[in-house]
Protein backbone atom coordinates (compact mmCIF):
# COMPACT_ATOMS: atom_id res chain seq x y z
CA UNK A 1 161.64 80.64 91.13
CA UNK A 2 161.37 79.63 87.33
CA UNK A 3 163.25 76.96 85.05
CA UNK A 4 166.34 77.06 84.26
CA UNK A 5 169.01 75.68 81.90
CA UNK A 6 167.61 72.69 80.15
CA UNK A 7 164.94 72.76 82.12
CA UNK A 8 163.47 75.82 80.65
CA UNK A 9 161.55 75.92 77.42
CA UNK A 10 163.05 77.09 74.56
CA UNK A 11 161.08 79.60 73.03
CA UNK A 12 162.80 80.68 69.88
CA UNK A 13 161.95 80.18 66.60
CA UNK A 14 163.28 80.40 62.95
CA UNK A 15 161.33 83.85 62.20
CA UNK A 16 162.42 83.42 58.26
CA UNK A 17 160.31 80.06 58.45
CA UNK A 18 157.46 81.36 61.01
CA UNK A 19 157.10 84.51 58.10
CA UNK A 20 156.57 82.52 55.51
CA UNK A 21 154.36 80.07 56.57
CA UNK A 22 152.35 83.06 58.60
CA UNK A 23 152.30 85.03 54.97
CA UNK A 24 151.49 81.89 53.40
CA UNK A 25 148.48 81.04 55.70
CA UNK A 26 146.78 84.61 55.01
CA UNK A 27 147.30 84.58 51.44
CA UNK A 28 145.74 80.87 51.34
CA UNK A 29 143.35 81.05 53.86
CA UNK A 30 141.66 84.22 52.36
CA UNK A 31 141.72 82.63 48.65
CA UNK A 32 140.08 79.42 50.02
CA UNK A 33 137.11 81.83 51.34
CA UNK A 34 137.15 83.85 48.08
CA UNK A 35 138.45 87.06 49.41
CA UNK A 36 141.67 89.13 48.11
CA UNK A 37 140.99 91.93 51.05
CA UNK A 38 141.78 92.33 54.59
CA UNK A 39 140.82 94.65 57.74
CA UNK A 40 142.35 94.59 60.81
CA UNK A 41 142.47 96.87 64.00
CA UNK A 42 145.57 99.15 63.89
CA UNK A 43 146.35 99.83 67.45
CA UNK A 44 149.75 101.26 67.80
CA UNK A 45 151.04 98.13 69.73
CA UNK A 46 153.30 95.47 68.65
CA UNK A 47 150.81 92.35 67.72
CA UNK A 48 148.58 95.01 65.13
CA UNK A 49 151.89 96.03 63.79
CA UNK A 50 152.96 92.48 63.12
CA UNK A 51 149.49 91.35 61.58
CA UNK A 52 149.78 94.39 59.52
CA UNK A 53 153.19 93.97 58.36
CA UNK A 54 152.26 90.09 57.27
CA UNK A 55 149.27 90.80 55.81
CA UNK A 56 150.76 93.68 53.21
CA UNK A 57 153.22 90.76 52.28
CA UNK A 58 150.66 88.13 52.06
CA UNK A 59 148.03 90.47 50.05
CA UNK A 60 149.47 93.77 49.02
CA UNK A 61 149.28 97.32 50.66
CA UNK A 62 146.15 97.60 48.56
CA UNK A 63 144.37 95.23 49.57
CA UNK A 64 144.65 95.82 53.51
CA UNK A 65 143.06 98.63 55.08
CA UNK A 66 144.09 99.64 59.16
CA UNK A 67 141.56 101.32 61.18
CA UNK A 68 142.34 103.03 64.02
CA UNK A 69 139.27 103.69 66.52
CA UNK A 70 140.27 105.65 69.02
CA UNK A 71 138.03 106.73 72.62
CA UNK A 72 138.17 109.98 73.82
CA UNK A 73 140.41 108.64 76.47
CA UNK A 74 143.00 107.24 73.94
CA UNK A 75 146.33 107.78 74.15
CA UNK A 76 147.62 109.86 71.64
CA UNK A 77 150.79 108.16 71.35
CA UNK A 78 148.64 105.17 69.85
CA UNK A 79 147.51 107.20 67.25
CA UNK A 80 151.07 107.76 66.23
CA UNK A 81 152.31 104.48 66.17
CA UNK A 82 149.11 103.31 64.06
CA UNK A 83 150.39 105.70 61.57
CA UNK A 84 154.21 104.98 62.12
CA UNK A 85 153.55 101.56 60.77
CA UNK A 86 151.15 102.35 58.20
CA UNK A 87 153.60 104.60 56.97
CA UNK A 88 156.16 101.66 57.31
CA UNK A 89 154.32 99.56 54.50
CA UNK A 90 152.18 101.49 53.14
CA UNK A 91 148.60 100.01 54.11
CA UNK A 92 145.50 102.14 53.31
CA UNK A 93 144.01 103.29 56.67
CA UNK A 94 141.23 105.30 58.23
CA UNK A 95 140.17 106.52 61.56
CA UNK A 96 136.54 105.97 63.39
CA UNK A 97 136.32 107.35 66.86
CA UNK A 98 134.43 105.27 68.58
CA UNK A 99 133.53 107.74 71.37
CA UNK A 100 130.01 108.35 69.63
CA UNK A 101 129.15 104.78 69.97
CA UNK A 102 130.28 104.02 73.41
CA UNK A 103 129.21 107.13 75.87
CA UNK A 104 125.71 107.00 75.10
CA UNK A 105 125.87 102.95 76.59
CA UNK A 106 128.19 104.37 79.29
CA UNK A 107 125.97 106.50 80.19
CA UNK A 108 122.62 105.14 80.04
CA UNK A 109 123.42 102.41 82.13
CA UNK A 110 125.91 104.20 84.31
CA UNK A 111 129.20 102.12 83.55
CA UNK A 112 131.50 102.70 85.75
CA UNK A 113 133.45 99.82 86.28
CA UNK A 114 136.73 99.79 84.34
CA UNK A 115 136.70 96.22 82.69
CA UNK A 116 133.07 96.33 81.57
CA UNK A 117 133.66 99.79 80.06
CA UNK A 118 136.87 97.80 78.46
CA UNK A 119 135.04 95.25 77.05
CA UNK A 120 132.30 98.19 75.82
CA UNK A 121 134.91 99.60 73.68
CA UNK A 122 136.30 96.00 72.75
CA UNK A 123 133.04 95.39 71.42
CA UNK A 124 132.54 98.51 69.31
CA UNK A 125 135.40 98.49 67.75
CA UNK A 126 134.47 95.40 66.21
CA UNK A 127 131.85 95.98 64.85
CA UNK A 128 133.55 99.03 63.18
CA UNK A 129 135.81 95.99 61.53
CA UNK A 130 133.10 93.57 60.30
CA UNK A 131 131.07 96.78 59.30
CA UNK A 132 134.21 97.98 57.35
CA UNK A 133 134.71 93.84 56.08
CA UNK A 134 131.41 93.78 54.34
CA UNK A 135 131.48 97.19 52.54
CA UNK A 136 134.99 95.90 51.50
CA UNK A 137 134.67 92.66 50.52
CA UNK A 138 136.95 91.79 52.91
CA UNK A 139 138.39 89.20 56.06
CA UNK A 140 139.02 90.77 59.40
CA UNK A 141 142.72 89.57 60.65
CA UNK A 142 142.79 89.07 64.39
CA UNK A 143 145.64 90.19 66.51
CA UNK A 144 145.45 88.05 69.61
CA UNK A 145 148.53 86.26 70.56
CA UNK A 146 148.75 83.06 72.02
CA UNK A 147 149.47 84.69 75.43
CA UNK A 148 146.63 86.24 75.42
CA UNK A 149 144.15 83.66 74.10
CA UNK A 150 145.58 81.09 76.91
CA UNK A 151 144.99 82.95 80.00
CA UNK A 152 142.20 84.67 78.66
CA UNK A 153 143.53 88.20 78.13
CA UNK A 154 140.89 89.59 75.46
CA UNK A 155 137.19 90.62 74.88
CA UNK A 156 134.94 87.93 73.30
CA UNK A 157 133.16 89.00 70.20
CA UNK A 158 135.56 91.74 70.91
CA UNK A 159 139.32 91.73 70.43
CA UNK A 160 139.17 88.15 69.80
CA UNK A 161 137.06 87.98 67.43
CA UNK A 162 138.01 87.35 63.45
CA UNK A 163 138.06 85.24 60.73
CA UNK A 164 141.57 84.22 60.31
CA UNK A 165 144.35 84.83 63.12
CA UNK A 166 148.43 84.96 61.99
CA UNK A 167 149.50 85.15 65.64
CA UNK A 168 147.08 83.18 68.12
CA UNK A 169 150.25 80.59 68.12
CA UNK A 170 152.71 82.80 68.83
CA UNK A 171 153.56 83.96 72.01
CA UNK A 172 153.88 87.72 73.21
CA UNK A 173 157.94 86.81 73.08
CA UNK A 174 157.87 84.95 70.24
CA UNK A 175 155.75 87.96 68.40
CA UNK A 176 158.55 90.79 69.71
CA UNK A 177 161.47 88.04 67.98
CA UNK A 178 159.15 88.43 64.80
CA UNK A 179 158.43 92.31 65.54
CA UNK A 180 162.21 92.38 65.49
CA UNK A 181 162.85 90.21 62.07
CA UNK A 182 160.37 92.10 60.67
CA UNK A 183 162.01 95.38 61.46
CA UNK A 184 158.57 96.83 63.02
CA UNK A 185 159.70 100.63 64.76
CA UNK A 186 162.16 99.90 67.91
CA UNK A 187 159.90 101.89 69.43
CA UNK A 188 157.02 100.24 68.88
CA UNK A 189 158.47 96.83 69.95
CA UNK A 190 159.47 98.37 73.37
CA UNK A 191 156.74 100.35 74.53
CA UNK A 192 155.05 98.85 77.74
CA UNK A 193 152.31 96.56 76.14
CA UNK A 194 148.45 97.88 76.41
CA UNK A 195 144.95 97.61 75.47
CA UNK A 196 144.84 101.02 76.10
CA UNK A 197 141.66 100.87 77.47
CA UNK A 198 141.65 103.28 80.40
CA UNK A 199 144.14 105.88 81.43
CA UNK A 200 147.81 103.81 82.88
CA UNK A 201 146.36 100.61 81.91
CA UNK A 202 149.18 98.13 81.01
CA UNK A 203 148.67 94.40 80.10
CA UNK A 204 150.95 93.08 82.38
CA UNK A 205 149.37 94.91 85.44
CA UNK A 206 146.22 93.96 84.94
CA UNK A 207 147.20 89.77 84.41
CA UNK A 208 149.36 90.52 87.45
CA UNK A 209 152.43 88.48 85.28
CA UNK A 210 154.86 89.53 83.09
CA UNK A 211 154.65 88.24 79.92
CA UNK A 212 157.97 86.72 79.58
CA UNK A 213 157.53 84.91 83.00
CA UNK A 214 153.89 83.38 82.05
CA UNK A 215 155.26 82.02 78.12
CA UNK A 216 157.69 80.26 79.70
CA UNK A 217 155.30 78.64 82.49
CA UNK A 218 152.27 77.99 79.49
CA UNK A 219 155.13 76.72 77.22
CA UNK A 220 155.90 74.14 80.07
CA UNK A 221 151.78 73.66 80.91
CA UNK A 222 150.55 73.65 76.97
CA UNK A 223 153.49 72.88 74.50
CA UNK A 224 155.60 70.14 76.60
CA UNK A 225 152.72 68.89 78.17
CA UNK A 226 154.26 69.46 81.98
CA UNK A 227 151.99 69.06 85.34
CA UNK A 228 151.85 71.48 87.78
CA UNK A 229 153.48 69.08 90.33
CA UNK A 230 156.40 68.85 87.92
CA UNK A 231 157.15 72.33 87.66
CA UNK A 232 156.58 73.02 91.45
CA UNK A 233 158.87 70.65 92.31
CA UNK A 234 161.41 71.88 89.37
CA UNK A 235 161.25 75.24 91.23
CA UNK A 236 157.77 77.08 90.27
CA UNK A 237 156.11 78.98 92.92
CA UNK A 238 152.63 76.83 93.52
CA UNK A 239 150.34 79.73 93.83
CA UNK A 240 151.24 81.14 90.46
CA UNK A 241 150.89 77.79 88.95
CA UNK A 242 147.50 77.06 90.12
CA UNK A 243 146.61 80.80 89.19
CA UNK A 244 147.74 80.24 85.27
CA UNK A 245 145.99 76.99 85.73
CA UNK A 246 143.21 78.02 86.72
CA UNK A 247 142.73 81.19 84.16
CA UNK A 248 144.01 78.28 81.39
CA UNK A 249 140.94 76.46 82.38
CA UNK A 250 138.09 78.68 82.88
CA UNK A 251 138.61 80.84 79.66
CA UNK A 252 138.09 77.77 77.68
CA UNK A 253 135.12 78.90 76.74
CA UNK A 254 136.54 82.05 75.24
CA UNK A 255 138.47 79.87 72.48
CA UNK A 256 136.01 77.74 71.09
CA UNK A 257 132.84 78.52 69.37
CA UNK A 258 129.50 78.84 70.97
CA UNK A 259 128.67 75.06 72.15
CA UNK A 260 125.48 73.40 70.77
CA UNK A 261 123.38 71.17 72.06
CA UNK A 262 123.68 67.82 70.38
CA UNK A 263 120.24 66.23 68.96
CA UNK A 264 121.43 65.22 65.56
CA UNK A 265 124.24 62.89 64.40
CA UNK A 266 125.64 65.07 62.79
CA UNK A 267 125.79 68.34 64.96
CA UNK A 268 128.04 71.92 63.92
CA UNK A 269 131.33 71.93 65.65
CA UNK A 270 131.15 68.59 67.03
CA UNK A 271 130.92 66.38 64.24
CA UNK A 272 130.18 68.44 61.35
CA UNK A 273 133.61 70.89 62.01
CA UNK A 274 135.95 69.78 59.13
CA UNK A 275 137.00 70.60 55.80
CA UNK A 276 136.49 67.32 54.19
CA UNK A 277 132.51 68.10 55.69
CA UNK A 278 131.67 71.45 53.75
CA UNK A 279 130.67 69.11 50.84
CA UNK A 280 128.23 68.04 53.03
């Protein structure tokens, strides 16, 4: 069972407000760090489409390149929707097939196993982006939601990694309202949500949750601060509580930077973490 009426969280939002501060935080965030450009991964799914639809209006379809970095065992309907919505606002764009980079490792060390051959190609790909950043001049845009970055659902130093991110407090919901504002392709916004990692692989299979059950259950954990006794007992089934729990808890790691062992008093990303620090 899952909350209902009152009960349940409301998860809608003002998308006219959530586009302009989202535009707003790009534009700003990329001035404050001295850069006018932007590179992000152009996937075919719905969260690159929306990062690549806010950062055109935020910088300008010149200044934002897509890349699409396709395996051998791509789908080729990806490739398609990368250049549906590149077409849709005009974004400079360029493909690097990563297939090259990845067999060889694959290979040499006999990967076999799915999710490490996922996180292989995670990997790679990102380091076509920050390659592509520094000939460019320019920030890599991350495309995690806030789905994704609560229970874990994403590569570190892969996927997740970038230097400013327009939709890690979104949810997966909350970014198909927004897909929809934003009038990305209908048929972007309902294709069956991917990484596209392996042949049939789906998001929502692999988490073993649907994504509109678990926003509502971390919207009641996270935003309105609920225990898991309380939503057991409002009608929750325990197990899948304690599961989101637990894959809330030990992917911490994944969202904060690397932790440092304090010796100093003043020690990076403890104390020294702030704005009002980088004038030392």
């Amino acid at each position: 069972m899952e909350l209902e009426g009152q009960q349940a969280p409301d998860l809608s939002l003002d998308m006219g407000v959530v586009r302009q501060l989202l535009t707003g935080f790009l534009r700003d965030e990329s001035q404050n760090a001295g850069f006018t450009k932007a590179v992000l991964g152009l996937s075919g799914g719905v969260d690159s489409a929306v990062c690549a639809y806010l950062a055109v209006e935020a910088l300008g379809a010149e200044n934002v390149l897509g890349v699409f970095m396709p395996f051998r065992t791509s789908n080729p309907e990806s490739r398609r929707h990368a250049e549906m919505v590149a077409g849709c606002v005009g974004l400079r764009t360029e493909v690097v097939d990563i297939t090259p980079m990845v067999d060889p490792l694959l290979t040499s060390q006999t990967i076999v196993d799915p999710l490490r051959r996922g996180n292989v190609m995670a990997r790679a790909r990102m380091i076509v982006l920050y390659d592509l950043s520094s000939r460019d001049s320019a920030l890599v845009f991350g495309t995690s939601n806030k789905t994704e970055l609560l229970l874990g659902y994403g590569t570190l130093f892969g996927d997740t990694a970038c230097a400013l991110n327009p939709l890690g407090d979104l949810y997966k919901t909350q970014v198909w309202q927004l897909a929809r504002y934003l009038d990305v392709p209908q048929e972007i916004i309902e294709k069956q949500p991917s990484a596209d990692l392996w042949e049939g692989q789906t998001d929502e299979a692999e988490m073993g949750i649907r994504y509109a059950q678990a926003d509502r259950l971390l919207s009641s954990l996270v935003d309105q601060r609920r225990t898991g006794e309380e939503l057991v007992a409002a009608g929750w089934d325990k197990a899948l509580v304690q599961r989101v729990q637990d894959m809330v808890r030990k992917n911490q790691f994944k969202r904060r930077p690397p932790v440092i062992a304090k010796i100093s008093g003043r020690t990076i990303n403890v104390d020294f973490r702030y704005p009002r620090d980088w004038g030392v």
